[in-house]
Protein backbone atom coordinates (compact mmCIF):
# COMPACT_ATOMS: atom_id res chain seq x y z
CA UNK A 1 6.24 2.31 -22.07
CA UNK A 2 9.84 2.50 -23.80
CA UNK A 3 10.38 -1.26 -23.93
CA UNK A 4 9.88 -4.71 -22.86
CA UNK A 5 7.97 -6.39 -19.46
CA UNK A 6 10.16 -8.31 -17.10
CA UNK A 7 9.78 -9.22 -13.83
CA UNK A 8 12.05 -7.13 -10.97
CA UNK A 9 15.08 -8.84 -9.59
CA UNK A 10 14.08 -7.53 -6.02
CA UNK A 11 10.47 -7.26 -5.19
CA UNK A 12 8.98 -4.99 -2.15
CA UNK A 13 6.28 -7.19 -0.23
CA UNK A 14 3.31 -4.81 1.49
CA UNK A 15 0.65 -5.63 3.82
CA UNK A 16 -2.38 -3.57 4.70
CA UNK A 17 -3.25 -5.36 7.63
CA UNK A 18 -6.55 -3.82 8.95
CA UNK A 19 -10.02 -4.49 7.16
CA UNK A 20 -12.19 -1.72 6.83
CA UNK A 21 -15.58 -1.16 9.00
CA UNK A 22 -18.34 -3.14 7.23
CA UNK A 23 -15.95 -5.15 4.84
CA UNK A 24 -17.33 -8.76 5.02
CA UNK A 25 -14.78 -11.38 6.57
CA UNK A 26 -14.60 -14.90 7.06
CA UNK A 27 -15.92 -16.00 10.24
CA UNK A 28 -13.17 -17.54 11.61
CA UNK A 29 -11.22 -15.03 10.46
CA UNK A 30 -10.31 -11.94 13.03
CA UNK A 31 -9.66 -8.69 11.83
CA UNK A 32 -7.05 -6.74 14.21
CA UNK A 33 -8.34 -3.57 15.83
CA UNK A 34 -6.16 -2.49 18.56
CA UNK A 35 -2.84 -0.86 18.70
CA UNK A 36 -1.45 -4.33 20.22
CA UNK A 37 -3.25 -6.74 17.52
CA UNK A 38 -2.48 -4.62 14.67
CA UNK A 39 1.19 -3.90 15.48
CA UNK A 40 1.68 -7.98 16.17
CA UNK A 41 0.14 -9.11 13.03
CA UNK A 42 2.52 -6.69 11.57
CA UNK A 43 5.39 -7.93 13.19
CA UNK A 44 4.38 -11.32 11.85
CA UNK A 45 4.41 -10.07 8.93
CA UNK A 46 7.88 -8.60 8.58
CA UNK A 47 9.04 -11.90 9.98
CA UNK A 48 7.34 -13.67 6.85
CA UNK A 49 9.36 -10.91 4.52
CA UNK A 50 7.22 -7.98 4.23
CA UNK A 51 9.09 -4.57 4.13
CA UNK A 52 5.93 -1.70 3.84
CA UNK A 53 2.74 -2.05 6.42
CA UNK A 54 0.22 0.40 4.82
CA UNK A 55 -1.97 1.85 7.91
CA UNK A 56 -4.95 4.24 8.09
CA UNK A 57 -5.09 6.49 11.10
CA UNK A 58 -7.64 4.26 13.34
CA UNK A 59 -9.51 4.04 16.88
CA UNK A 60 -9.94 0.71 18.49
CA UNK A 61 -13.53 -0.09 16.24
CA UNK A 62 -11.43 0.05 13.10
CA UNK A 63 -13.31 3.98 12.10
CA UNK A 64 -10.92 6.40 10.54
CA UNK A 65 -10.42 9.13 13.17
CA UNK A 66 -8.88 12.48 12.96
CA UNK A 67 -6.43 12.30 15.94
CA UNK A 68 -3.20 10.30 16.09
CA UNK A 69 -4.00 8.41 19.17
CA UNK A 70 -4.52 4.64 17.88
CA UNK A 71 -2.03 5.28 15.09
CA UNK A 72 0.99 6.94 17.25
CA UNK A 73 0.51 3.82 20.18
CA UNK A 74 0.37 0.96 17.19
CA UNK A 75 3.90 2.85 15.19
CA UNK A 76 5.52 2.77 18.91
CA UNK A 77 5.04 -0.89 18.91
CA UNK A 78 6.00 -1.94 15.21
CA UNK A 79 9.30 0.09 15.57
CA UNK A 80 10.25 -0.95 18.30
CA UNK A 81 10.89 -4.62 16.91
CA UNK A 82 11.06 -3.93 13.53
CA UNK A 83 12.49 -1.77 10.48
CA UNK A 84 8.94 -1.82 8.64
CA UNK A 85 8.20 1.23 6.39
CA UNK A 86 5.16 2.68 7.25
CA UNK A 87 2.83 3.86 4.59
CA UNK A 88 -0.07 6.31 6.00
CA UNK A 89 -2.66 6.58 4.36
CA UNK A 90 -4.31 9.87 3.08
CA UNK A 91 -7.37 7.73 1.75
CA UNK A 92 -10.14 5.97 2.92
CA UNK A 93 -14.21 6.79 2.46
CA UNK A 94 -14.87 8.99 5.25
CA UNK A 95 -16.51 12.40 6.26
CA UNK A 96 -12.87 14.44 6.97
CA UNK A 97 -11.87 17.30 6.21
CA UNK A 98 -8.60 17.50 3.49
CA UNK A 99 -6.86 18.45 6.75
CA UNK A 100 -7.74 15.65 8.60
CA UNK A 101 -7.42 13.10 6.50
CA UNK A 102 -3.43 13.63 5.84
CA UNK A 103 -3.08 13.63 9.76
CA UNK A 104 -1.36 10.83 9.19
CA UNK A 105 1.39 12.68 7.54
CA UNK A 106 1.73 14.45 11.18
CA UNK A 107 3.27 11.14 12.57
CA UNK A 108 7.57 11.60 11.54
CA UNK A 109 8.21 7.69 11.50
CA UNK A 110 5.68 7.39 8.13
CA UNK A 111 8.21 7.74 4.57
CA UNK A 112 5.45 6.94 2.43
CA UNK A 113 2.06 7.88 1.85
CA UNK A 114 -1.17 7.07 -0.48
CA UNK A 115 -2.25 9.79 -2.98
CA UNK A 116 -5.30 9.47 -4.65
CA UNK A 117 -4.98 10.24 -8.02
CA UNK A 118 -8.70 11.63 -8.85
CA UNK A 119 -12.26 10.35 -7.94
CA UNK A 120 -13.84 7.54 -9.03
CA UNK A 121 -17.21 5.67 -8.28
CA UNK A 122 -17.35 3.48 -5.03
CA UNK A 123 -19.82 0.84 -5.54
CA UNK A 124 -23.16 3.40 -5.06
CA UNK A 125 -20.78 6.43 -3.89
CA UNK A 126 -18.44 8.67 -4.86
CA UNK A 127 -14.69 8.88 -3.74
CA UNK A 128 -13.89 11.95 -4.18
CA UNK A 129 -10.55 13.61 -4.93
CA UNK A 130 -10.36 16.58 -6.70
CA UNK A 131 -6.99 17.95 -8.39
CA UNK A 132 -6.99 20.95 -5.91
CA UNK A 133 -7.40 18.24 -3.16
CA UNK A 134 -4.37 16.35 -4.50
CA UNK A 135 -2.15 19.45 -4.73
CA UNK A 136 -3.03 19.99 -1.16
CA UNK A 137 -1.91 16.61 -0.02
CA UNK A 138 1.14 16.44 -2.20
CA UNK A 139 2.28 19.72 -0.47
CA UNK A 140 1.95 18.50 2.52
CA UNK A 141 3.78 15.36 1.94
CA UNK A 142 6.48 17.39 0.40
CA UNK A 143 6.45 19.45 3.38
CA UNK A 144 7.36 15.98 5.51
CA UNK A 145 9.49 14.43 3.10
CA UNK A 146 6.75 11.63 2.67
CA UNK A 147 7.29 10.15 -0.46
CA UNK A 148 3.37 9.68 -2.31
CA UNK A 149 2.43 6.52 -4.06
CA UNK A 150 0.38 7.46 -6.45
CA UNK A 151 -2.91 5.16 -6.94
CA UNK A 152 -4.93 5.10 -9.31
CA UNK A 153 -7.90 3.07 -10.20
CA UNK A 154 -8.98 4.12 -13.61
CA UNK A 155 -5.94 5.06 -16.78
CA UNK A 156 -6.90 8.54 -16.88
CA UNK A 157 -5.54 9.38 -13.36
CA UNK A 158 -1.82 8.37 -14.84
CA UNK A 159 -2.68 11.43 -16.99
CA UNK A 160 -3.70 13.55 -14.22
CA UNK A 161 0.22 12.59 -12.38
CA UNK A 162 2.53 13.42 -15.41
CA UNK A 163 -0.42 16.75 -15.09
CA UNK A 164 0.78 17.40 -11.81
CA UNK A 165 4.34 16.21 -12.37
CA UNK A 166 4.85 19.21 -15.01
CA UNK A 167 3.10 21.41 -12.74
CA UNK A 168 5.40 20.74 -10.36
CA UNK A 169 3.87 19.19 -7.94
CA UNK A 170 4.76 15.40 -8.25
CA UNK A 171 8.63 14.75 -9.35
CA UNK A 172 10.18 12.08 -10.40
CA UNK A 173 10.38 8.80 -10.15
CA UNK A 174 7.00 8.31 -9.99
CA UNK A 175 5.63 5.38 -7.62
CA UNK A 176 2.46 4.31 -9.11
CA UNK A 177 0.06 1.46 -6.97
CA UNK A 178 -2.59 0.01 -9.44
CA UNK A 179 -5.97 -0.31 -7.44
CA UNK A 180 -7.93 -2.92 -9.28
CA UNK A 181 -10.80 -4.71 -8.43
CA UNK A 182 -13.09 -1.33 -6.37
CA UNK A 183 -16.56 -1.57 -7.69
CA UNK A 184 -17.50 1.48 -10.23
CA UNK A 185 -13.31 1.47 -11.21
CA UNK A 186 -11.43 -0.62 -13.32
CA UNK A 187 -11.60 -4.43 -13.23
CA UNK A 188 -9.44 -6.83 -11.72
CA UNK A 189 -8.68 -7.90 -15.15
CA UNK A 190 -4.74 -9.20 -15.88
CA UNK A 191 -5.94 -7.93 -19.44
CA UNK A 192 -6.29 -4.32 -17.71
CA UNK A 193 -3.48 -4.55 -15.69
CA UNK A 194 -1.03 -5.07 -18.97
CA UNK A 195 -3.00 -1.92 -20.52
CA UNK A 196 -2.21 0.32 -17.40
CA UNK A 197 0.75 -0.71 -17.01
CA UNK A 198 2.07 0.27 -21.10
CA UNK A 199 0.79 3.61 -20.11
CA UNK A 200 3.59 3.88 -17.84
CA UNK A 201 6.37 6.68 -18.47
CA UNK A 202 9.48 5.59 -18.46
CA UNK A 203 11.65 5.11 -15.26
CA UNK A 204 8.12 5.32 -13.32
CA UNK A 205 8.16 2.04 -10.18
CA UNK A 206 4.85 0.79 -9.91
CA UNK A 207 2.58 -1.63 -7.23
CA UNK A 208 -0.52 -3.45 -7.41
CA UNK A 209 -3.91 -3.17 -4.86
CA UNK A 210 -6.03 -5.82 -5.69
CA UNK A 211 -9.24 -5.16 -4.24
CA UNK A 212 -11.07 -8.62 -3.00
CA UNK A 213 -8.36 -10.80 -3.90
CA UNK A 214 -9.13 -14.49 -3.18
CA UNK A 215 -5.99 -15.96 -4.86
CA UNK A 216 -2.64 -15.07 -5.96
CA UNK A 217 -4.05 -14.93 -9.92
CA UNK A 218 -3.27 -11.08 -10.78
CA UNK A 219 -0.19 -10.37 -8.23
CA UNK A 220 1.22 -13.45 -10.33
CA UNK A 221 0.59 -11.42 -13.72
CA UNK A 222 2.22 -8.27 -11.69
CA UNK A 223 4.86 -10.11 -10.73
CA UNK A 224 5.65 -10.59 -14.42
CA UNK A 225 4.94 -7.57 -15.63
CA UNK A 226 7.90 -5.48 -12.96
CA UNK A 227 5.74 -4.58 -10.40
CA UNK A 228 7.89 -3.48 -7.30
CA UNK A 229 5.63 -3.28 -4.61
CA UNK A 230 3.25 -6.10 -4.29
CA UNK A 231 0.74 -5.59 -1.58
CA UNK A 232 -1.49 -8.23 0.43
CA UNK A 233 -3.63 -7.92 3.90
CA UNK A 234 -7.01 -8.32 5.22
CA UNK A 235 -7.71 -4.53 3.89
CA UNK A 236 -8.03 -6.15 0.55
CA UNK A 237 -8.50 -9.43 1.08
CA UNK A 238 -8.66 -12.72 3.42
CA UNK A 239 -7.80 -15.67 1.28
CA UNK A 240 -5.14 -17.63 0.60
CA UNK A 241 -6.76 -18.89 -2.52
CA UNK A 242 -10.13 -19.81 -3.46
CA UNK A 243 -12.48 -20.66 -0.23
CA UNK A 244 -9.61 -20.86 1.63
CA UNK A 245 -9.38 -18.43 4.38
CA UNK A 246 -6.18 -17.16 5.83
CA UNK A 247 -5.47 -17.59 9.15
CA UNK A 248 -3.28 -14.25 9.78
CA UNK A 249 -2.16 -11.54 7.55
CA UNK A 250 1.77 -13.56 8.20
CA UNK A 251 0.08 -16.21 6.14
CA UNK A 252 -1.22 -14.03 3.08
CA UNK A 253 2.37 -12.48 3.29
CA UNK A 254 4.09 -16.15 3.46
CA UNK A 255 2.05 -16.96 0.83
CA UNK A 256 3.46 -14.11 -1.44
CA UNK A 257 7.06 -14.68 -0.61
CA UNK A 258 6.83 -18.19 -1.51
CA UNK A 259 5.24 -16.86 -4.66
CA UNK A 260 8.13 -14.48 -5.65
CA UNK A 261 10.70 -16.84 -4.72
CA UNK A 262 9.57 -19.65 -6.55
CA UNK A 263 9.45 -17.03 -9.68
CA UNK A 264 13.28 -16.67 -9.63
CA UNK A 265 13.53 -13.45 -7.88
CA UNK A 266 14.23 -11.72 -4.23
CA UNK A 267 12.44 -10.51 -1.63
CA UNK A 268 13.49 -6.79 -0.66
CA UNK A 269 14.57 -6.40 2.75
CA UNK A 270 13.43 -3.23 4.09
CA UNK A 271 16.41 -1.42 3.74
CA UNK A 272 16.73 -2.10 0.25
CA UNK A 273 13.09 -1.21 -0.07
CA UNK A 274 13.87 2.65 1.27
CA UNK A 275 16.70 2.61 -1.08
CA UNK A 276 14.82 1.10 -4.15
CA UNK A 277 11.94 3.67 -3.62
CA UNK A 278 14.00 6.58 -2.57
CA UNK A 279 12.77 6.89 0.75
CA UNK A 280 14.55 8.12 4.23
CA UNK A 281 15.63 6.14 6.76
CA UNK A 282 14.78 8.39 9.47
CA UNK A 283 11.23 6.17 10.29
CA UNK A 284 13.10 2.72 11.26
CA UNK A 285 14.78 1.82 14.45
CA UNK A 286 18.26 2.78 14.89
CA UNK A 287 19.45 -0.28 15.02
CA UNK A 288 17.36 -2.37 12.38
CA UNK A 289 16.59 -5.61 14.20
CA UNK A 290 18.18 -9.08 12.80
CA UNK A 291 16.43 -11.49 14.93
CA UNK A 292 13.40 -13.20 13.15
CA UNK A 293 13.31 -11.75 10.18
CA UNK A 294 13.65 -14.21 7.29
C-alpha cells in the first residue's frame, strides 16, 4: 500500500439481514424469512443509515434457491420505500450450478454483487471457487453492469484479483470486502486485518465481513484503517456487544452509525454510496424517498 492508514471521511454502512439455515441465533432473537420480514427489517435499516442490503436469492425457509421468486417479491418491497443498493449475492454453500448461483445477477435493480475470490476451507467443508468459476461470474456481472466486490478470506486471493485484473477480467477500482472470522480462513484478528489490508494496490476501496461478530471490536480497527463499506446483519452476527443480543438488524445498524459518527466522520447516503463505488443508479426508485431516513 503506497502510503499511510486513515479513516474515510464518508463511510458506506451494509447490512446482510438474513441468517443462514442452521446458523445458531439467540432465542429471542428472530431471523426474517419472508419477502415482507426481510424487506421491513431492511427498511429499518436504511432509516438507521444503511445505504447497501446484501441479499442471497431465498425461499420463505431461508434455503438458497435457484429461481427469483422470494428475491424479485422482497426487491419490489425495499424499492418501493427506499433508495437501498442491493448487493446479490453469487455466494453462499450450496449444491448450484455456476449458473444458478449468479441468478441473482438476473434481477436489473441489483448494482453490486459478491465475487468469491478462490476457495477456502468451511469449517469441515470446502467452498469452492475455482478461477474458471470466477471468470464465469465476472462475465456475467460485466454483462449486467453489476459492479463485483471482491471477497476474500485468505491474502492470496488479493493475488488471484490483480491475476484477473491483468487478464482482463476485473478492472479497476477494485472493491475488496475482507471476510474474517469463517472457520478454516483467516482469523478475525485486527492484527490480520492491518496485514491484508497493506497488501492493498493502490486506489483499490475496500469493506469488512466479520464473520460471528459479537461486538463492534474489529469494524472499529476498519474504521481506522479506510474501510468504505462496513457491513453488519444477522448473516454475520446478532449482537450488539458481548451477550447482548440485538433486537433487529435497525439496531446492529444504529449501533454502527453511532460508531462512525462518534469517530469524526459521515455516514454515506445512498446516493453518495453509488457515486463513491461507481455504481448506476438505474436500481433505486425514481424519486429517492426523503421521509425517514436519518
Amino acid at each position: 500500500m503506497s502510503g499511510p492508514m486513515y479513516a474515510k471521511d464518508k463511510v458506506v454502512v451494509a447490512v446482510a439481514p438474513v441468517r443462514h439455515v442452521g446458523n445458531l441465533m439467540p432465542a429471542q432473537t428472530e431471523n426474517p424469512l419472508t419477502p415482507q420480514q426481510v424487506a421491513e427489517e431492511s427498511i429499518r435499516c436504511w432509516n438507521e443509515g444503511a445505504s447497501i442490503v446484501h441479499l442471497h436469492v431465498r425461499n420463505d425457509q431461508g434455503q438458497q434457491v435457484a429461481k427469483l421468486d422470494w428475491f424479485t417479491d422482497t426487491l419490489d418491497r425495499i424499492c418501493a420505500d427506499t433508495d437501498l443498493i442491493i448487493n446479490g449475492s453469487t455466494g453462499g454453500v450450496s449444491d448450484l450450478s455456476l449458473e444458478e448461483r449468479c441468478v441473482s445477477l438476473n434481477e436489473p435493480r441489483v448494482s453490486m454483487g459478491s465475487l468469491n475470490m478462490g476457495s477456502v476451507n468451511f469449517g469441515e467443508s470446502v467452498y469452492i471457487n475455482t478461477v474458471p468459476d470466477i471468470r464465469f461470474w465476472a462475465q456475467r456481472m460485466r454483462e449486467h453492469s453489476v459492479v463485483p466486490e471482491l471477497e476474500v478470506f485468505n491474502p492470496s486471493m488479493i493475488t488471484t484479483a490483480l491475476q484477473l485484473r491483468d487478464e482482463g477480467v476485473l478492472t479497476d477500482p477494485l472493491h475488496y470486502n475482507f471476510c474474517l472470522g469463517f472457520a478454516g480462513s483467516i482469523s478475525s484478528d485486527a492484527r490480520n486485518l492491518f496485514f491484508l489490508v497493506d497488501l492493498l494496490p493502490e486506489n483499490a476501496e475496500w469493506g469488512l465481513v466479520h464473520e460471528g461478530m459479537v461486538d463492534l471490536s474489529l469494524v472499529a480497527a476498519a474504521l481506522g484503517l479506510g474501510a468504505r463499506v462496513l457491513r453488519v446483519g444477522f448473516e454475520d452476527g446478532c449482537y450488539v456487544k458481548r451477550h447482548v443480543p440485538a433486537r433487529s438488524n435497525a439496531e446492529l445498524v444504529s449501533n454502527l452509525v453511532r460508531l462512525i459518527r462518534m469517530a469524526g466522520k459521515e455516514v454515506a447516503t445512498p446516493a453518495e454510496a453509488r457515486e463513491l463505488l461507481q455504481l448506476r443508479g438505474d436500481d433505486s426508485v425514481l424519486d429517492p424517498p426523503s421521509q425517514g431516513r436519518i
